[in-house]
Each structure stands twice: as C-alpha cells, then as structure tokens.
PDB file of N, CA and C in Angstrom:
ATOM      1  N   UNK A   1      89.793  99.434 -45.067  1.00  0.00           N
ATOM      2  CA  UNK A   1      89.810  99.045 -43.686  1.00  0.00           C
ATOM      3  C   UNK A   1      89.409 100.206 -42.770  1.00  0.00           C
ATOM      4  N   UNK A   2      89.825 101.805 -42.936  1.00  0.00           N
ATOM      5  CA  UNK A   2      90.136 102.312 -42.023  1.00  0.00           C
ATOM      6  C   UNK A   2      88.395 103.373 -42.445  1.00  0.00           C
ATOM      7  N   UNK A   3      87.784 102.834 -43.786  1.00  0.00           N
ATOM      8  CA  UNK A   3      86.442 103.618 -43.956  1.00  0.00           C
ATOM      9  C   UNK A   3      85.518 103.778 -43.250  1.00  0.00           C
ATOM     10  N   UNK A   4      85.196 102.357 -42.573  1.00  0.00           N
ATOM     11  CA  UNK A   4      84.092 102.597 -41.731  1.00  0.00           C
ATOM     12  C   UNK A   4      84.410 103.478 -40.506  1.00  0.00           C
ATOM     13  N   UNK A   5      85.115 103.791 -39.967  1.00  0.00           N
ATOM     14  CA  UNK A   5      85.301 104.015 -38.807  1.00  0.00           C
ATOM     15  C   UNK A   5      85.323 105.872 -39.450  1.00  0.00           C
ATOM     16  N   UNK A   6      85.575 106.305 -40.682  1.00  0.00           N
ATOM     17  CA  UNK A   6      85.707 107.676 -41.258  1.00  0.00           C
ATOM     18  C   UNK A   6      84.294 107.848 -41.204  1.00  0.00           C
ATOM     19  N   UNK A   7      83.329 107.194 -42.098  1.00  0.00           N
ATOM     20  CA  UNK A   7      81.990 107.382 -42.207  1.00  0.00           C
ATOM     21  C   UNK A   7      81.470 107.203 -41.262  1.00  0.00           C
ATOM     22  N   UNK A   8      81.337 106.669 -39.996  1.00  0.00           N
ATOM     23  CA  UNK A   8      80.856 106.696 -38.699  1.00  0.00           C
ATOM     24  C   UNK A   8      81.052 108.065 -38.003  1.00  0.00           C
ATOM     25  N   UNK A   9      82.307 108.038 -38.767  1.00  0.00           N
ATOM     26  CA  UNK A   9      82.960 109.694 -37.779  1.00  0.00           C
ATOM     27  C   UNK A   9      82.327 110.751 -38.405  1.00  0.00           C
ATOM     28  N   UNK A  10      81.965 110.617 -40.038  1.00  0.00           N
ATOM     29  CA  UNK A  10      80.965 111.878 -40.712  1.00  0.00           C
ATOM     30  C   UNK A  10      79.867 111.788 -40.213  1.00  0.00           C
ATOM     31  N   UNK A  11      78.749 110.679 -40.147  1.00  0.00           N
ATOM     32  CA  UNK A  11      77.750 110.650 -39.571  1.00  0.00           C
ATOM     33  C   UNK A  11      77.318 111.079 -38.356  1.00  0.00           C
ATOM     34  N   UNK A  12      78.156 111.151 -37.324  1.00  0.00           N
ATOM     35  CA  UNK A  12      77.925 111.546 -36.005  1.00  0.00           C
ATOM     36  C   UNK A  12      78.045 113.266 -36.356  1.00  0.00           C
ATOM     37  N   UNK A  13      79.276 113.560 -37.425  1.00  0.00           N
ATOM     38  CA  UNK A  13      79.306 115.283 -37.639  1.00  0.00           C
ATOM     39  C   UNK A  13      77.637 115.858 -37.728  1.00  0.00           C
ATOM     40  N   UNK A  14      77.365 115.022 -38.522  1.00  0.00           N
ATOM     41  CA  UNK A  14      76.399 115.572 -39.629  1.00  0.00           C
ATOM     42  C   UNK A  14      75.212 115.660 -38.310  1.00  0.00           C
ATOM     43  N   UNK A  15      74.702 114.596 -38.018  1.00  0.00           N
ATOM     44  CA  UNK A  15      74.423 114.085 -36.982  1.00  0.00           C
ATOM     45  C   UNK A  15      73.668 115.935 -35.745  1.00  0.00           C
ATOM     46  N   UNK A  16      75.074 115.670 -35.594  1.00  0.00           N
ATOM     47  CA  UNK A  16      75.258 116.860 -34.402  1.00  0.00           C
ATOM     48  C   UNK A  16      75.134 118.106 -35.047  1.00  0.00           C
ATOM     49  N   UNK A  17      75.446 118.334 -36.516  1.00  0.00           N
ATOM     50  CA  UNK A  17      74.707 120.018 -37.446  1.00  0.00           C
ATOM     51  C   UNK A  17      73.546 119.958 -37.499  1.00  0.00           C
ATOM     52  N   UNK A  18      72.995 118.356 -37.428  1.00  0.00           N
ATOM     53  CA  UNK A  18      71.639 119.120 -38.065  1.00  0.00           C
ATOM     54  C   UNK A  18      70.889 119.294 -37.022  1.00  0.00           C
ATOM     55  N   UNK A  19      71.302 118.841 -35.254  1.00  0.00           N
ATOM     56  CA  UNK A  19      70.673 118.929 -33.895  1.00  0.00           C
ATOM     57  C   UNK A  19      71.153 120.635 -33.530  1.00  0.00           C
ATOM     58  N   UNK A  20      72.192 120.948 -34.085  1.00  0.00           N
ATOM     59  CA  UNK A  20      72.187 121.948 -34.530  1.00  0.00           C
ATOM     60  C   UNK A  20      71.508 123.223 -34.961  1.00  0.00           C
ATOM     61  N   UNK A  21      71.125 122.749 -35.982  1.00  0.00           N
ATOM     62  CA  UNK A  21      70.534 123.590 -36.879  1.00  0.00           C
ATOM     63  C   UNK A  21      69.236 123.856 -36.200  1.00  0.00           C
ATOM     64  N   UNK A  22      68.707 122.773 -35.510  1.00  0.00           N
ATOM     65  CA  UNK A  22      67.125 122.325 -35.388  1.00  0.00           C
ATOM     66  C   UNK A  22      67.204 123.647 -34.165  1.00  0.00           C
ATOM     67  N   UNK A  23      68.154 123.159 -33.299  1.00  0.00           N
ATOM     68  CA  UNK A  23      68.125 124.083 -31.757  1.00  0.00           C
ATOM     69  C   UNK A  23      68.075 125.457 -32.392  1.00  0.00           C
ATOM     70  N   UNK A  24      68.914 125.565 -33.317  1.00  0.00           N
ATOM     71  CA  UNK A  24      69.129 127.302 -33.890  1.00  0.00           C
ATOM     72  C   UNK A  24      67.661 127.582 -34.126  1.00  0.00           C
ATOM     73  N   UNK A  25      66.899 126.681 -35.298  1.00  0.00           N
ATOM     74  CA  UNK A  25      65.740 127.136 -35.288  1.00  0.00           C
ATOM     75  C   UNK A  25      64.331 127.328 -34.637  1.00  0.00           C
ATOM     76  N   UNK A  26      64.188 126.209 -33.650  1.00  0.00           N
ATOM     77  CA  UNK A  26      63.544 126.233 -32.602  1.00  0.00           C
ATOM     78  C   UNK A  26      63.892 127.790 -31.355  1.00  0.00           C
ATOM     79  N   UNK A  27      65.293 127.781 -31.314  1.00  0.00           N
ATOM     80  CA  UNK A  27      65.259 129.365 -30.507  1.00  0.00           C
ATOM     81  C   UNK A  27      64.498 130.862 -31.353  1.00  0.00           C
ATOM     82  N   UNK A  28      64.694 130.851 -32.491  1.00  0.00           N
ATOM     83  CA  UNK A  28      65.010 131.669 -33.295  1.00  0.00           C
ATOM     84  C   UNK A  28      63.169 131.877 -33.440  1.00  0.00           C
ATOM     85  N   UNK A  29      62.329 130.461 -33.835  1.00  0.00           N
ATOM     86  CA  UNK A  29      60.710 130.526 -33.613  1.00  0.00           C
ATOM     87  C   UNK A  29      60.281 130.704 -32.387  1.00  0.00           C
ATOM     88  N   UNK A  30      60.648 130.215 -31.243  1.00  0.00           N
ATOM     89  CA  UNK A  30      61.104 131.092 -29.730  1.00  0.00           C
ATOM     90  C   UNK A  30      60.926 132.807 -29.841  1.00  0.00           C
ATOM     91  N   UNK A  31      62.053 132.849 -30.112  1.00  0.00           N
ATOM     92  CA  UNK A  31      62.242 134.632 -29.991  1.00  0.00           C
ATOM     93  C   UNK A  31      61.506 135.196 -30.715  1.00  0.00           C
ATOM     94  N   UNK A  32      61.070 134.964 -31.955  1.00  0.00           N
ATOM     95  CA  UNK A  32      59.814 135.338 -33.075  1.00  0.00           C
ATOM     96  C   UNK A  32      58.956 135.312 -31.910  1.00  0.00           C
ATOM     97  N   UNK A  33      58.332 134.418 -31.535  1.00  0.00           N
ATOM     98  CA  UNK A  33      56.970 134.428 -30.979  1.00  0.00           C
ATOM     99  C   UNK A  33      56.462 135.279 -29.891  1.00  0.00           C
ATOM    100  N   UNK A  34      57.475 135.347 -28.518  1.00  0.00           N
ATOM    101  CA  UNK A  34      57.532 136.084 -27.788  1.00  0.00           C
ATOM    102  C   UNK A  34      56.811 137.547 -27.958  1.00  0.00           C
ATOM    103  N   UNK A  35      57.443 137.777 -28.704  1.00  0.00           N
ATOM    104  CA  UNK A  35      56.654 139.647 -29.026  1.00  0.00           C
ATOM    105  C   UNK A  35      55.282 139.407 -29.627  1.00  0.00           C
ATOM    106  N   UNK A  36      55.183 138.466 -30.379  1.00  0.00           N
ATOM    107  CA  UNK A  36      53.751 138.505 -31.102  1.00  0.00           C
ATOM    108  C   UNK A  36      52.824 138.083 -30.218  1.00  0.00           C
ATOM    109  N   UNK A  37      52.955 137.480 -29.556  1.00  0.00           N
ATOM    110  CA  UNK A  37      52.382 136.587 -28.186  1.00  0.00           C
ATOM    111  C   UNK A  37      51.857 137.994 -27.018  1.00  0.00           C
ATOM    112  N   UNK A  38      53.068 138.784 -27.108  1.00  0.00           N
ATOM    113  CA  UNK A  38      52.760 139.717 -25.970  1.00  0.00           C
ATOM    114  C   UNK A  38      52.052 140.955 -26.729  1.00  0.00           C
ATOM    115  N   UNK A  39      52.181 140.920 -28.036  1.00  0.00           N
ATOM    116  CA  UNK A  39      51.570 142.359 -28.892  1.00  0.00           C
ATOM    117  C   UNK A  39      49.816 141.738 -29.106  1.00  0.00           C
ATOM    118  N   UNK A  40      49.728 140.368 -28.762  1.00  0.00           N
ATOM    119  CA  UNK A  40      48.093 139.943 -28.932  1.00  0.00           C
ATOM    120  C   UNK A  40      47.688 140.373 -27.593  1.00  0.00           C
ATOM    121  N   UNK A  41      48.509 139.439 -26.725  1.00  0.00           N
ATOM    122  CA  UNK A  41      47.985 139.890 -25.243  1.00  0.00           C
ATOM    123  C   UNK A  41      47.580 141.631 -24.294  1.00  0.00           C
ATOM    124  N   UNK A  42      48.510 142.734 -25.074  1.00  0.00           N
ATOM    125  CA  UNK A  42      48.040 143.764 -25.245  1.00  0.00           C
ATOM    126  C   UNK A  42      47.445 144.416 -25.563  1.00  0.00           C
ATOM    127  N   UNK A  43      47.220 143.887 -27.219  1.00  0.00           N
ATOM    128  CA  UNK A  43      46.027 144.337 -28.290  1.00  0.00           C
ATOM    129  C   UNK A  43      44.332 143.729 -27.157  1.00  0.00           C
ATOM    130  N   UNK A  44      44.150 142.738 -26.953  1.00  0.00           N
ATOM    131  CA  UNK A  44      43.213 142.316 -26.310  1.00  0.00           C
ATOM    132  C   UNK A  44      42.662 142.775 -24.909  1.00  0.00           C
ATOM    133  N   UNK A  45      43.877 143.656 -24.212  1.00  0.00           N
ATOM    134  CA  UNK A  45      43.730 144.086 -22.633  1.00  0.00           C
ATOM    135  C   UNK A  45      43.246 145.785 -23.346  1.00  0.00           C
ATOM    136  N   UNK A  46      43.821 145.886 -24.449  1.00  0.00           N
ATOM    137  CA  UNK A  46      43.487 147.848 -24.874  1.00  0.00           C
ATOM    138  C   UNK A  46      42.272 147.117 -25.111  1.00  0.00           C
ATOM    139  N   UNK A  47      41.491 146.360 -25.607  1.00  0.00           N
ATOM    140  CA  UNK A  47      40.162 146.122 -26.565  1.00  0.00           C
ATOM    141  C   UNK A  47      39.081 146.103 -25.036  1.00  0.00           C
ATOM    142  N   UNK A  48      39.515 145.183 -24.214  1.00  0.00           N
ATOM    143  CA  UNK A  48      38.892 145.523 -22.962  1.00  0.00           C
ATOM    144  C   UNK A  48      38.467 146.036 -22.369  1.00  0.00           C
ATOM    145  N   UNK A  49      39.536 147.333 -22.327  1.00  0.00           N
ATOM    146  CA  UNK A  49      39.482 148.555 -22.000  1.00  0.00           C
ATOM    147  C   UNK A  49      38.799 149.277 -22.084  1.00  0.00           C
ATOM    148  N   UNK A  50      39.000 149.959 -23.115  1.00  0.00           N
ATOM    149  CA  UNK A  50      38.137 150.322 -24.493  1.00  0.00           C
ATOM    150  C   UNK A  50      36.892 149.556 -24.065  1.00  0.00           C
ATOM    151  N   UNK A  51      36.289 148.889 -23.915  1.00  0.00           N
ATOM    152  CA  UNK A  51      34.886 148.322 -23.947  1.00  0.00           C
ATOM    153  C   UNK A  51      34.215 148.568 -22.549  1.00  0.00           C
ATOM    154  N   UNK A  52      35.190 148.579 -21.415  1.00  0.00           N
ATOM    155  CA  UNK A  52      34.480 148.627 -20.001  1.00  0.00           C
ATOM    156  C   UNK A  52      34.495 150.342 -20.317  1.00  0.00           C
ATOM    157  N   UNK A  53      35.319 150.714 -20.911  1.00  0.00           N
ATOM    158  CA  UNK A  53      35.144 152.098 -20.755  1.00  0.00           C
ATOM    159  C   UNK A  53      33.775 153.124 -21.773  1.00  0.00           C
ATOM    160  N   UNK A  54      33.351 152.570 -22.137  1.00  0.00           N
ATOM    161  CA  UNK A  54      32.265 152.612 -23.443  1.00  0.00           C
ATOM    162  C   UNK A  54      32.521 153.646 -24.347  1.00  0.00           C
ATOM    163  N   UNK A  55      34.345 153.272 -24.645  1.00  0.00           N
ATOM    164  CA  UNK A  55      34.586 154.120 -26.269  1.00  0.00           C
ATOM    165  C   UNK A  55      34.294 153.488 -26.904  1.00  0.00           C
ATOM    166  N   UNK A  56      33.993 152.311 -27.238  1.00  0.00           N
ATOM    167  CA  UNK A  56      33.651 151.367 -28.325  1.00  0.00           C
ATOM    168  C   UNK A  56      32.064 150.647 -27.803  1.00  0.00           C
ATOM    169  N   UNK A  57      30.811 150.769 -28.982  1.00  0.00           N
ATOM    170  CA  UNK A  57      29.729 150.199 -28.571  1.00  0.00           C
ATOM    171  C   UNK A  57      30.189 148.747 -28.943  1.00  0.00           C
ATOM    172  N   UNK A  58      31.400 148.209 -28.489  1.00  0.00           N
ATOM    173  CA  UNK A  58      30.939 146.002 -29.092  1.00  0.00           C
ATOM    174  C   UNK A  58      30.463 145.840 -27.808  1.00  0.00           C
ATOM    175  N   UNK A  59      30.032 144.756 -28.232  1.00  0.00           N
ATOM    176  CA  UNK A  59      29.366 143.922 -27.168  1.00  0.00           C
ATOM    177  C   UNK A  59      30.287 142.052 -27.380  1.00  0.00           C
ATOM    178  N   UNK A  60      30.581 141.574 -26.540  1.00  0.00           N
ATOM    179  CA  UNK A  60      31.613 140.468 -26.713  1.00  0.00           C
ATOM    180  C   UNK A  60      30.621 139.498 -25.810  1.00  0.00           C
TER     181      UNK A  60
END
C-alpha cells in the first residue's frame, strides 16, 4: 500500500541528483572554458600585434 508513494518519493530524489549533477557539470565546463576562451583571445591580439608591427612576415 504504502510503496508507491516510497518510489515516487525515490524518483523525485534521484530526479533532483541527477539535475544536480548536470548543473555541477555544466558550471564546472563553464569555468574550464573561460580561461581557454580568454588564452585564444590573447594568443590572437599578440599575433596581431606582432604582424602590424612587422616581427613576423605572415600575411593573413
């Protein structure tokens, strides 16, 4: 009698770990990205640089 209302009550647990888990990992690929994001955007402003300044012969 009193099961369904137990397994309803696990399901919602489970439910809410794995919305959980997801948020943990979504921040976590968040915070990863950030620096790599800003270490391209730097790498690309030195390459610039570097090119208006004619230490490097590329041509882009």
């Amino acid at each position: 009698m009193q099961f369904k209302p137990t397994k309803h009550k696990n399901l919602e647990y489970f439910a809410a770990w794995d919305k959980k888990i997801e948020n943990t990992w979504m921040s976590m690929l968040a915070d990863m990205a950030i620096p790599v994001i800003i270490f391209l955007v730097l790498n690309i402003f030195t390459i610039a640089i570097l090119v208006k300044l004619n230490i490097y012969n590329l041509s882009f």
